[in-house]
PDB file of N, CA and C in Angstrom:
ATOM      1  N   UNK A   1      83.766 278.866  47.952  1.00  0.00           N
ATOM      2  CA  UNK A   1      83.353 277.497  47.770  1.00  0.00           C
ATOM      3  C   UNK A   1      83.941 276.652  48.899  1.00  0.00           C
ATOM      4  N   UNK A   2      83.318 275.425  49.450  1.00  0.00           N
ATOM      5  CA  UNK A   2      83.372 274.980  50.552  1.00  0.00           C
ATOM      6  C   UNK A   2      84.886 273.709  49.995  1.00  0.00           C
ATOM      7  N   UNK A   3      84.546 273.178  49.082  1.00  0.00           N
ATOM      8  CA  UNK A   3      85.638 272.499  48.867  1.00  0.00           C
ATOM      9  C   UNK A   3      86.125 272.746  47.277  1.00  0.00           C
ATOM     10  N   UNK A   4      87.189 272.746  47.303  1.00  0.00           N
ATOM     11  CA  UNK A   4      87.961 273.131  46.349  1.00  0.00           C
ATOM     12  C   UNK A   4      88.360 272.045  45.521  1.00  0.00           C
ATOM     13  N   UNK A   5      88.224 272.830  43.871  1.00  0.00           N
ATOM     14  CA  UNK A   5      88.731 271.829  42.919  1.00  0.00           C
ATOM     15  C   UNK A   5      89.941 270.666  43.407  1.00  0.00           C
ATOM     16  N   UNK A   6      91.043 271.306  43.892  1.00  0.00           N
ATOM     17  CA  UNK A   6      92.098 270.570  43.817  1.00  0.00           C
ATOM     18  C   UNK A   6      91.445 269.497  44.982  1.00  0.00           C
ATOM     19  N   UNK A   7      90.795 269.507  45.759  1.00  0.00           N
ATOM     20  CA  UNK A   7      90.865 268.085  46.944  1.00  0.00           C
ATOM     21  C   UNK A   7      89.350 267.663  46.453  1.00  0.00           C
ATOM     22  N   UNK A   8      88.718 267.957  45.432  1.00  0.00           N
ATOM     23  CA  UNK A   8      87.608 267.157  44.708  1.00  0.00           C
ATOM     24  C   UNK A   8      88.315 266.153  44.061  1.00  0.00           C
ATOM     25  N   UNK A   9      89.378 266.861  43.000  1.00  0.00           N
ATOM     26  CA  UNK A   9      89.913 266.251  42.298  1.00  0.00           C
ATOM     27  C   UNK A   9      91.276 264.300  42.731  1.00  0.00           C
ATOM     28  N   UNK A  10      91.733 265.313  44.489  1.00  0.00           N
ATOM     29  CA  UNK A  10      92.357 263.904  45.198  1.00  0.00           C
ATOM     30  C   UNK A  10      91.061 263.352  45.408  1.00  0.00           C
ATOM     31  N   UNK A  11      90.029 263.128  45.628  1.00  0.00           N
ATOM     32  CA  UNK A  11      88.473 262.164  46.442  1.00  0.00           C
ATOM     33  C   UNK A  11      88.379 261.702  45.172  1.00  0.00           C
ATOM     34  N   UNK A  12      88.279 262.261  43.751  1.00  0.00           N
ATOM     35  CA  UNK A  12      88.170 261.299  42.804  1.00  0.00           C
ATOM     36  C   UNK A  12      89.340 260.998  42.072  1.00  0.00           C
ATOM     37  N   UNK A  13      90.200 260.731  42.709  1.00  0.00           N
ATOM     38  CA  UNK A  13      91.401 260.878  41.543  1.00  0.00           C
ATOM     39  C   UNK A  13      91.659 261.245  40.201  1.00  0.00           C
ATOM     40  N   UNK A  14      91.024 262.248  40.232  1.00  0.00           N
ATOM     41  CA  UNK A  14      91.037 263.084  38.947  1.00  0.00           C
ATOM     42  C   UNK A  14      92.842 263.693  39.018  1.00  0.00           C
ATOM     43  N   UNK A  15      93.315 263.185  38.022  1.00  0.00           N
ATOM     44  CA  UNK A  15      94.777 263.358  37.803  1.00  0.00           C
ATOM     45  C   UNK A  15      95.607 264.547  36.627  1.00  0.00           C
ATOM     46  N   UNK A  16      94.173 264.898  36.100  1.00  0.00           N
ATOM     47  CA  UNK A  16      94.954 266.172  34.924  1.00  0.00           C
ATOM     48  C   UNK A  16      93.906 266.899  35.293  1.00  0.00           C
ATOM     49  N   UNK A  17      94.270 268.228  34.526  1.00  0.00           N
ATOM     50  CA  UNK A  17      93.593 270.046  34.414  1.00  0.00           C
ATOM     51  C   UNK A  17      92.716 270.079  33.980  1.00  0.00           C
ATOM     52  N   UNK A  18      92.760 269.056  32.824  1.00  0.00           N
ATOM     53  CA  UNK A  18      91.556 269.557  31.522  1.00  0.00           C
ATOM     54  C   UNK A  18      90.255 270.017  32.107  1.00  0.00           C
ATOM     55  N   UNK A  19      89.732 269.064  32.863  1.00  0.00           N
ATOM     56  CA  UNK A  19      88.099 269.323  33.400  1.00  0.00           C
ATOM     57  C   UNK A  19      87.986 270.491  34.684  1.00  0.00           C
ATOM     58  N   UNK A  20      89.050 271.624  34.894  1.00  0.00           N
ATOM     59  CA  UNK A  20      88.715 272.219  35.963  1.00  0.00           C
ATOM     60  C   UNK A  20      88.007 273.016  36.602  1.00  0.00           C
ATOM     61  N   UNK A  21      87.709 273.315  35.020  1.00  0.00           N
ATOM     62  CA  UNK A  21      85.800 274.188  35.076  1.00  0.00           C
ATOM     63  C   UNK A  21      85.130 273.867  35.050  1.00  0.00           C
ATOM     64  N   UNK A  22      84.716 272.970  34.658  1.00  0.00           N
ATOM     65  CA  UNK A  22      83.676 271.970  34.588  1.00  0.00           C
ATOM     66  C   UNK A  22      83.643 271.255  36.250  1.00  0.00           C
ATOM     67  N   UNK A  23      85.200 270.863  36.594  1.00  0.00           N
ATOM     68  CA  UNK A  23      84.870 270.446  38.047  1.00  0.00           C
ATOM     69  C   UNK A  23      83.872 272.247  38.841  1.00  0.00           C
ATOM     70  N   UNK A  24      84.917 273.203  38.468  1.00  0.00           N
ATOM     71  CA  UNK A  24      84.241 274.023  39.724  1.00  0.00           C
ATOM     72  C   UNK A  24      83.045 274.237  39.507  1.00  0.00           C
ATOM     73  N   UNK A  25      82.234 274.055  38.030  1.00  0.00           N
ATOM     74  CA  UNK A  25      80.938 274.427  38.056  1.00  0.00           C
ATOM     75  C   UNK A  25      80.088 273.125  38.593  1.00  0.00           C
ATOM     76  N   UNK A  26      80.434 271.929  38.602  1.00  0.00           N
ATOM     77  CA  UNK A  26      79.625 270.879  39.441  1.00  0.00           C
ATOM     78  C   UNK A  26      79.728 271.018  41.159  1.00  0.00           C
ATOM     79  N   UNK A  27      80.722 271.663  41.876  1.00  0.00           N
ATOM     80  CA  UNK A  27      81.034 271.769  42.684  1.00  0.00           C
ATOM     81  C   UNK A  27      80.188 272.830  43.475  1.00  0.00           C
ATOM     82  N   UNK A  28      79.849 274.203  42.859  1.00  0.00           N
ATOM     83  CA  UNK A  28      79.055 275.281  42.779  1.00  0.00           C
ATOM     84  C   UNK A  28      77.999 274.663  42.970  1.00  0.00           C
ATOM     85  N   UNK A  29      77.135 274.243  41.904  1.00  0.00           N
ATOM     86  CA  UNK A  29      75.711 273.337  41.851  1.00  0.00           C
ATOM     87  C   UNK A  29      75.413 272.534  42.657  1.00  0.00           C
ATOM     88  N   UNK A  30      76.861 271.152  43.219  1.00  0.00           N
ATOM     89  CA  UNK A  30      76.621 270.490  44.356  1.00  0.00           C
ATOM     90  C   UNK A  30      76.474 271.512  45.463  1.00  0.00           C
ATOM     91  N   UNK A  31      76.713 272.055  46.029  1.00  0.00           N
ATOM     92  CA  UNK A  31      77.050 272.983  47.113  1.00  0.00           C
ATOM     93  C   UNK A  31      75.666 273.884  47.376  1.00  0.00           C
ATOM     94  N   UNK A  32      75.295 274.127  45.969  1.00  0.00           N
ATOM     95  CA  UNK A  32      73.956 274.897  46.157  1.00  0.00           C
ATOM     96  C   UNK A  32      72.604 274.016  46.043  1.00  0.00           C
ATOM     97  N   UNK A  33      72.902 272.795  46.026  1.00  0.00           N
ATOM     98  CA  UNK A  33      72.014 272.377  45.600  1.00  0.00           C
ATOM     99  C   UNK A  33      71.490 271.771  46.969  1.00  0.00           C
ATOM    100  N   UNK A  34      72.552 271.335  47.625  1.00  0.00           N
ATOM    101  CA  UNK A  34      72.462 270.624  48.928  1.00  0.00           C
ATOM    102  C   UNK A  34      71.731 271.764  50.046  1.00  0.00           C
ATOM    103  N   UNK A  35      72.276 273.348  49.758  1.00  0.00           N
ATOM    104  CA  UNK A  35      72.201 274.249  50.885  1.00  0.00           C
ATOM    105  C   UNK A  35      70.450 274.200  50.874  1.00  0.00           C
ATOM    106  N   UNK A  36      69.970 274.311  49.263  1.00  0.00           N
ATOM    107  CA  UNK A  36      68.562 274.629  48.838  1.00  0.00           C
ATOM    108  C   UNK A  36      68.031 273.814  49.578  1.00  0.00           C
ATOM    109  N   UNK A  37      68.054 272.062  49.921  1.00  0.00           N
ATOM    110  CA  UNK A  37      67.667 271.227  49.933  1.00  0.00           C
ATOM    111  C   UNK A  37      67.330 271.052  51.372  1.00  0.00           C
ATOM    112  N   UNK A  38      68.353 272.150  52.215  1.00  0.00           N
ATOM    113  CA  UNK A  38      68.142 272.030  53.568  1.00  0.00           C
ATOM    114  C   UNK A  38      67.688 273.553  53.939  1.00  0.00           C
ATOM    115  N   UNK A  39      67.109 274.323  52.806  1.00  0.00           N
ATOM    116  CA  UNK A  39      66.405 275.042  53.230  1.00  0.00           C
ATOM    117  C   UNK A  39      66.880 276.410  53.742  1.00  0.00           C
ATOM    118  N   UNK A  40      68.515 276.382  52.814  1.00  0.00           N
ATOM    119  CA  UNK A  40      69.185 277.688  53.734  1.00  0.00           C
ATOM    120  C   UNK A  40      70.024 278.156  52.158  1.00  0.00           C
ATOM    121  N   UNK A  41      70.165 279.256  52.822  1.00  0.00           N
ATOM    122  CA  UNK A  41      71.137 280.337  51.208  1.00  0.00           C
ATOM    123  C   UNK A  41      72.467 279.423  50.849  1.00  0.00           C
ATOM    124  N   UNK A  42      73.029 279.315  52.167  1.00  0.00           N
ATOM    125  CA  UNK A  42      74.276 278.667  51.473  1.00  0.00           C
ATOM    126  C   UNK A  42      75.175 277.592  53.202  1.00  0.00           C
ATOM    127  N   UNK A  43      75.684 277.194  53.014  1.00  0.00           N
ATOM    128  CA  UNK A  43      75.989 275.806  54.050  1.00  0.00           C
ATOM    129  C   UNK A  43      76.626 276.752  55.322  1.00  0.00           C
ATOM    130  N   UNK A  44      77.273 277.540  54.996  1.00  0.00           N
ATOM    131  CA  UNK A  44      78.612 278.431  55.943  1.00  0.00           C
ATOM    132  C   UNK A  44      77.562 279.077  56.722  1.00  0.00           C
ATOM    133  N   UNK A  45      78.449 278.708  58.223  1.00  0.00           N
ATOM    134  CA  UNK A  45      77.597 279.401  59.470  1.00  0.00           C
ATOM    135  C   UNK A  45      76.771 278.902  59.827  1.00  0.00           C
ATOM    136  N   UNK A  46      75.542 278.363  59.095  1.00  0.00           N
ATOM    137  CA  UNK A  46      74.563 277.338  59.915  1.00  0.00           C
ATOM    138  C   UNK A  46      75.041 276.353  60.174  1.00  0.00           C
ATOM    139  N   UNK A  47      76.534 275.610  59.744  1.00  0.00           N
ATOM    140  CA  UNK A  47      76.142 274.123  59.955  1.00  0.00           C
ATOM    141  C   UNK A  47      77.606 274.023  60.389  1.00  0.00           C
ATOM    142  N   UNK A  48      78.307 274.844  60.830  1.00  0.00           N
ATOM    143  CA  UNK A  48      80.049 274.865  61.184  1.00  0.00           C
ATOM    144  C   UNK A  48      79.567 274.381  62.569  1.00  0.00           C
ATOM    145  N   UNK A  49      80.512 273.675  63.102  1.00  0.00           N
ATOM    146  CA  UNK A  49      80.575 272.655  63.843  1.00  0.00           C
ATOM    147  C   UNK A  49      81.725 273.371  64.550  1.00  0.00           C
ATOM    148  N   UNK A  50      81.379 272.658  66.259  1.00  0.00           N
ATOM    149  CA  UNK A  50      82.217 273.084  66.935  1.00  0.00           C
ATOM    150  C   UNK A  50      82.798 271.742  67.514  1.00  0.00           C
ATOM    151  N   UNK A  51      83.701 271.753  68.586  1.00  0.00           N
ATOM    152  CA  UNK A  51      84.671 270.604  69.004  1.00  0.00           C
ATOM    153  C   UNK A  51      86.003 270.892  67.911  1.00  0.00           C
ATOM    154  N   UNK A  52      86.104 269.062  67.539  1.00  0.00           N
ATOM    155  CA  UNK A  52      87.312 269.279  66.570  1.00  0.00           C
ATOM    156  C   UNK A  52      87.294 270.057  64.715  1.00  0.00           C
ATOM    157  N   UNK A  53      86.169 270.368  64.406  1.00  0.00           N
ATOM    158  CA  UNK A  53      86.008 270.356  63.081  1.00  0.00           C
ATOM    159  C   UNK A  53      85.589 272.088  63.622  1.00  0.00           C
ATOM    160  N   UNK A  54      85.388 272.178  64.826  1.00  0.00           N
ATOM    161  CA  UNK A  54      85.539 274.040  65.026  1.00  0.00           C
ATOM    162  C   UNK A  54      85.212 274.925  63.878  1.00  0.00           C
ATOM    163  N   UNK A  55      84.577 276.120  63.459  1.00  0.00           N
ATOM    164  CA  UNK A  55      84.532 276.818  62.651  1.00  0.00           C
ATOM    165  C   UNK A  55      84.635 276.535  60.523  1.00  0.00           C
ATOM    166  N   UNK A  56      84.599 275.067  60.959  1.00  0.00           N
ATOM    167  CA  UNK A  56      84.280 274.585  59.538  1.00  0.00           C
ATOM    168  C   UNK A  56      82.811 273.420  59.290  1.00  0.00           C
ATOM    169  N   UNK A  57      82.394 273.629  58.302  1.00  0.00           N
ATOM    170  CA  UNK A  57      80.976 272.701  57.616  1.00  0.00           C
ATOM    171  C   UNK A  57      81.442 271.108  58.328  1.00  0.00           C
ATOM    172  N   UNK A  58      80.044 271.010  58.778  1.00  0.00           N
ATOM    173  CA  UNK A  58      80.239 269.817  59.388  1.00  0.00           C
ATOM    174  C   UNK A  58      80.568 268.358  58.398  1.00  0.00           C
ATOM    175  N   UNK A  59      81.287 267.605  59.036  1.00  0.00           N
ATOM    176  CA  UNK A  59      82.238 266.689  58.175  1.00  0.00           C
ATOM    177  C   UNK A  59      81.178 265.614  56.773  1.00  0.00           C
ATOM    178  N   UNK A  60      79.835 265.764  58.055  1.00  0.00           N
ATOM    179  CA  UNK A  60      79.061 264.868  56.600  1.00  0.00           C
ATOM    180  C   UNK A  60      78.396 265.394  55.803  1.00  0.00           C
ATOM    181  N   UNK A  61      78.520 266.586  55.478  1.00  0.00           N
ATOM    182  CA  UNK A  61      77.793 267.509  54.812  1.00  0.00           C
ATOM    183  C   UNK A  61      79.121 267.733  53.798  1.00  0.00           C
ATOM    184  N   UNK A  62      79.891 268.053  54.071  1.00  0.00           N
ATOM    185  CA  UNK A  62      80.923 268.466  53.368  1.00  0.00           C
ATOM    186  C   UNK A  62      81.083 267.017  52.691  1.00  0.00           C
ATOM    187  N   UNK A  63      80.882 266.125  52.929  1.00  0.00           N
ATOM    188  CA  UNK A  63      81.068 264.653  52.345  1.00  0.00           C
ATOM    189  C   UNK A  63      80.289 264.482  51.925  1.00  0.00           C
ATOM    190  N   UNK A  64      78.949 265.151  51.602  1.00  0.00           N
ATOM    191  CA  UNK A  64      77.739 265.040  50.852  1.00  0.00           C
ATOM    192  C   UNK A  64      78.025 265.778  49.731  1.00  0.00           C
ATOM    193  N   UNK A  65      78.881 266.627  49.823  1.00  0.00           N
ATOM    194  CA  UNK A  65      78.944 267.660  48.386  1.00  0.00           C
ATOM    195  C   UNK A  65      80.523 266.979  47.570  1.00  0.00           C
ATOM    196  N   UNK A  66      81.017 265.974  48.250  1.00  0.00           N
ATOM    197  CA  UNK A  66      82.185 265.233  47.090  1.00  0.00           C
ATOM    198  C   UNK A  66      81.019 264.145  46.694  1.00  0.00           C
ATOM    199  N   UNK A  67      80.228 263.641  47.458  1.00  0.00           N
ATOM    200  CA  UNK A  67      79.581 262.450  46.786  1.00  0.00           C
ATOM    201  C   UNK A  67      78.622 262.951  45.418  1.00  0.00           C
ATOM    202  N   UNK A  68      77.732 264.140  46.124  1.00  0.00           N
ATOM    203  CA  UNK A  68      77.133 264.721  44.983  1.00  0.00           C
ATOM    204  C   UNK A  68      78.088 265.419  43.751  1.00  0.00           C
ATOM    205  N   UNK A  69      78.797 265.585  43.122  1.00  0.00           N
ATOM    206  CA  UNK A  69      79.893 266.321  42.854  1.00  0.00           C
ATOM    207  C   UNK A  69      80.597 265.264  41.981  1.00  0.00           C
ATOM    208  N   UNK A  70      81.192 264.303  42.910  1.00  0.00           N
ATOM    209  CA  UNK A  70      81.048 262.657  41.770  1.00  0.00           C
ATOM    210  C   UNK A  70      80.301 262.541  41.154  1.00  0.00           C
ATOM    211  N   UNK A  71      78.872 262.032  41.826  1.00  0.00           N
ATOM    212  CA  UNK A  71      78.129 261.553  40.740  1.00  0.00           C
ATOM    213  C   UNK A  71      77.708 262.822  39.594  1.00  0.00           C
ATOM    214  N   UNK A  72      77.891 263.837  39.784  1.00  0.00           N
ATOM    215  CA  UNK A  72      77.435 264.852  38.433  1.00  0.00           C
ATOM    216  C   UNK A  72      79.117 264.408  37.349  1.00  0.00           C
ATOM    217  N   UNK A  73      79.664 264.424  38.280  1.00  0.00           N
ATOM    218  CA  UNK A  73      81.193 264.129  37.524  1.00  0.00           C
ATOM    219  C   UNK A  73      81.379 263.438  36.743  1.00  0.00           C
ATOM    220  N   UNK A  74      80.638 262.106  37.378  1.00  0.00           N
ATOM    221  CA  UNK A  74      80.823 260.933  36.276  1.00  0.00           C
ATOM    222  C   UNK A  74      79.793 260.656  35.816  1.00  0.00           C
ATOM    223  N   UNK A  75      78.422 260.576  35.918  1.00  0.00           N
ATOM    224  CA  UNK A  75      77.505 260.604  34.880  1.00  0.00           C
ATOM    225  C   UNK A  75      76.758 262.394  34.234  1.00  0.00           C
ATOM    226  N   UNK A  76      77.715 262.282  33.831  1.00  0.00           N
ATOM    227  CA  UNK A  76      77.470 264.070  32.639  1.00  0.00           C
ATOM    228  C   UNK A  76      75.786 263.917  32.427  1.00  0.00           C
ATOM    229  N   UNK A  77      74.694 262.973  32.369  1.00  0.00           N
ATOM    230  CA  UNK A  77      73.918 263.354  31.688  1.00  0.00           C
ATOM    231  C   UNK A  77      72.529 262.157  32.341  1.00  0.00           C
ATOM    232  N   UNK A  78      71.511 262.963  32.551  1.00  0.00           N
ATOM    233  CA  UNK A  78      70.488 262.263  33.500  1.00  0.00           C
ATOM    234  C   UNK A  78      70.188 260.590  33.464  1.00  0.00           C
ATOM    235  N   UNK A  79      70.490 260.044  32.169  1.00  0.00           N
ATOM    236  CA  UNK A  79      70.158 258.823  32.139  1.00  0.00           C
ATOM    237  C   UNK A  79      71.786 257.981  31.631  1.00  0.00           C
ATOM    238  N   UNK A  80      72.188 256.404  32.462  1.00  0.00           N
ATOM    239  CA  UNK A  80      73.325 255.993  31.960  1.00  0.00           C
ATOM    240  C   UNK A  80      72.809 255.663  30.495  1.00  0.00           C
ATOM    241  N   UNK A  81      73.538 255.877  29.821  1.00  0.00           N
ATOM    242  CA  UNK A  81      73.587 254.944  28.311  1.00  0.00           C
ATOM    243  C   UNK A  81      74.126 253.536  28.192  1.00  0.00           C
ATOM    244  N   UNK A  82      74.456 253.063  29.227  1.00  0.00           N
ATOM    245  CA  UNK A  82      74.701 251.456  29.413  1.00  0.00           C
ATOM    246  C   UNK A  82      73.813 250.860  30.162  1.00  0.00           C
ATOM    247  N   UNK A  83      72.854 251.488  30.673  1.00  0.00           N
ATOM    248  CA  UNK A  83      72.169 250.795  31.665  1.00  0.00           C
ATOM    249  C   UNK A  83      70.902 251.492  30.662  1.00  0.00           C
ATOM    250  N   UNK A  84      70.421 252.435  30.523  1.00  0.00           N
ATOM    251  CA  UNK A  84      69.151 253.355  29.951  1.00  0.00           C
ATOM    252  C   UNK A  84      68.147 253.369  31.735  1.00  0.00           C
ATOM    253  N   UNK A  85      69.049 253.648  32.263  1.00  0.00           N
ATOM    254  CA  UNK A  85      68.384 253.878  33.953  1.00  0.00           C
ATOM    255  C   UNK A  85      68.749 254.969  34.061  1.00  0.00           C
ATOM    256  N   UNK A  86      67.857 255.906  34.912  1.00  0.00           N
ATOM    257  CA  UNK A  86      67.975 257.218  35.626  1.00  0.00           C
ATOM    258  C   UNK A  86      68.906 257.288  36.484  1.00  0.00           C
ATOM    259  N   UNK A  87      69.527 258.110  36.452  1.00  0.00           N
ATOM    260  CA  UNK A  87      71.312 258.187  37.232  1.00  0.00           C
ATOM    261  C   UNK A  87      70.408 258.899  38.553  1.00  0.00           C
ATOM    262  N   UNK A  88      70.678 258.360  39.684  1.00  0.00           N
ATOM    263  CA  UNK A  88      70.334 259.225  40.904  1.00  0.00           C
ATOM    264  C   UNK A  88      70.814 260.281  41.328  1.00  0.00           C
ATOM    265  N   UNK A  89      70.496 261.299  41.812  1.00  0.00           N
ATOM    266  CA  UNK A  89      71.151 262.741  41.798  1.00  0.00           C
ATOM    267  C   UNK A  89      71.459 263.422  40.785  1.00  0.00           C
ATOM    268  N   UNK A  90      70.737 263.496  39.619  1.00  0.00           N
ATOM    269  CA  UNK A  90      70.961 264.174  38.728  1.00  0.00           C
ATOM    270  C   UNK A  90      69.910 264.696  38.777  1.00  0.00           C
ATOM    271  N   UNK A  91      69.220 265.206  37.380  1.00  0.00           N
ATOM    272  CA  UNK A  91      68.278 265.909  37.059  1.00  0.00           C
ATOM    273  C   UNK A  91      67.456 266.363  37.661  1.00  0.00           C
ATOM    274  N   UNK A  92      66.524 265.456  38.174  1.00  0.00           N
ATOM    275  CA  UNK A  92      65.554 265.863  39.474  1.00  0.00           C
ATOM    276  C   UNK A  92      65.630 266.311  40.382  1.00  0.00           C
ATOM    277  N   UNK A  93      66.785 265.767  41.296  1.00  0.00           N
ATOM    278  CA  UNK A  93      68.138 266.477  42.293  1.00  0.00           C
ATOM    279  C   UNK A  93      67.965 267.713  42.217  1.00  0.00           C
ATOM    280  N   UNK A  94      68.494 268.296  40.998  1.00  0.00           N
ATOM    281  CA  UNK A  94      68.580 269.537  40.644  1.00  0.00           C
ATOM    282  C   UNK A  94      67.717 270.370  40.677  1.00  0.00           C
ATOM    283  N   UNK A  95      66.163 269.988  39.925  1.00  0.00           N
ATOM    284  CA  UNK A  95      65.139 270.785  39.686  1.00  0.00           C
ATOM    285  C   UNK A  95      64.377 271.001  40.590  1.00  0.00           C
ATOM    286  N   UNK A  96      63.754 269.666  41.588  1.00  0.00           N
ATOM    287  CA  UNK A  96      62.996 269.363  41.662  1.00  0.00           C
ATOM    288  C   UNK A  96      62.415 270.511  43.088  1.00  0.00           C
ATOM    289  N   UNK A  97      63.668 271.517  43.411  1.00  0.00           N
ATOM    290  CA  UNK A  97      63.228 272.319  44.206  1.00  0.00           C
ATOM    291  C   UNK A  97      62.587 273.665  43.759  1.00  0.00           C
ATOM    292  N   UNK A  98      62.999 273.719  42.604  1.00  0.00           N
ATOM    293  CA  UNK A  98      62.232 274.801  42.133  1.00  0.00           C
ATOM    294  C   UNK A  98      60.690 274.540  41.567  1.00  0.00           C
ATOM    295  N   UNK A  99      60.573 273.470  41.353  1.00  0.00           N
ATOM    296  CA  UNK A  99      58.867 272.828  40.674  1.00  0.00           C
ATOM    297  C   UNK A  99      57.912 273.486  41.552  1.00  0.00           C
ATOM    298  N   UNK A 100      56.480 274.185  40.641  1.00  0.00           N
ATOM    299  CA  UNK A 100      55.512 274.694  41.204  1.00  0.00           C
ATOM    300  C   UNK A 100      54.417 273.751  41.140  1.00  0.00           C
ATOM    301  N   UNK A 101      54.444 273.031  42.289  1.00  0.00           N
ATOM    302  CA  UNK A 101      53.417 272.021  42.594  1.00  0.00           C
ATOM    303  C   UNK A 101      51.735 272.180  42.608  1.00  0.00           C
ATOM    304  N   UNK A 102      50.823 272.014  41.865  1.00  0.00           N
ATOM    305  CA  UNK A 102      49.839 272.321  41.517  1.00  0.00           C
ATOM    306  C   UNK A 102      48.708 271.828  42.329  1.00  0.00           C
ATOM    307  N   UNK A 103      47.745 271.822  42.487  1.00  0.00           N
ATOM    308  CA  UNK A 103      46.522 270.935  42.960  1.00  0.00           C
ATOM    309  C   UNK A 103      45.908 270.464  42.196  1.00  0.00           C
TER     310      UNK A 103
END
């Protein structure tokens, strides 16, 4: 995995254990969800960057999978219940690459 529970957890200040499976399984999903999205198996090797970030995922990509990763974090479930609005990056996010588009 490209970024790890524990420095998900400093980006959101997530401060106790309890959720750490739950973090790594949003983390997994962000990670795969983003690779799908750009059309490749998984982020490592296509997108490692050379100069200063050398042999690691390039810096805004890797900052795309704490942002995505938050938002699964903090809204658990496709629609807010304080707002009754569609949480962005959820559900559809998710699916919407596998949908068999019809004529």
């Amino acid at each position: 995995m490209i970024v790890s529970v524990n420095d998900f957890k400093s980006h959101s200040i997530v401060e106790h254990d309890d959720d750490d499976g739950y973090i790594n399984n949003i983390l997994s999903a962000s990670e795969y969800s983003i690779a799908h999205d750009l059309g490749v198996t998984n982020l490592t090797g296509s997108y490692e960057t050379a100069g200063p970030y050398s042999g690691s995922l390039a810096p805004d990509l890797k900052h795309a999978i704490y942002i995505l990763a938050a938002q699964l974090y903090e809204n658990r479930e496709p629609v807010s219940p304080t707002r009754m609005v569609e949480v962005p990056y959820t559900l559809d996010y998710l699916i919407n690459p596998y949908k068999v588009w019809s004529r």
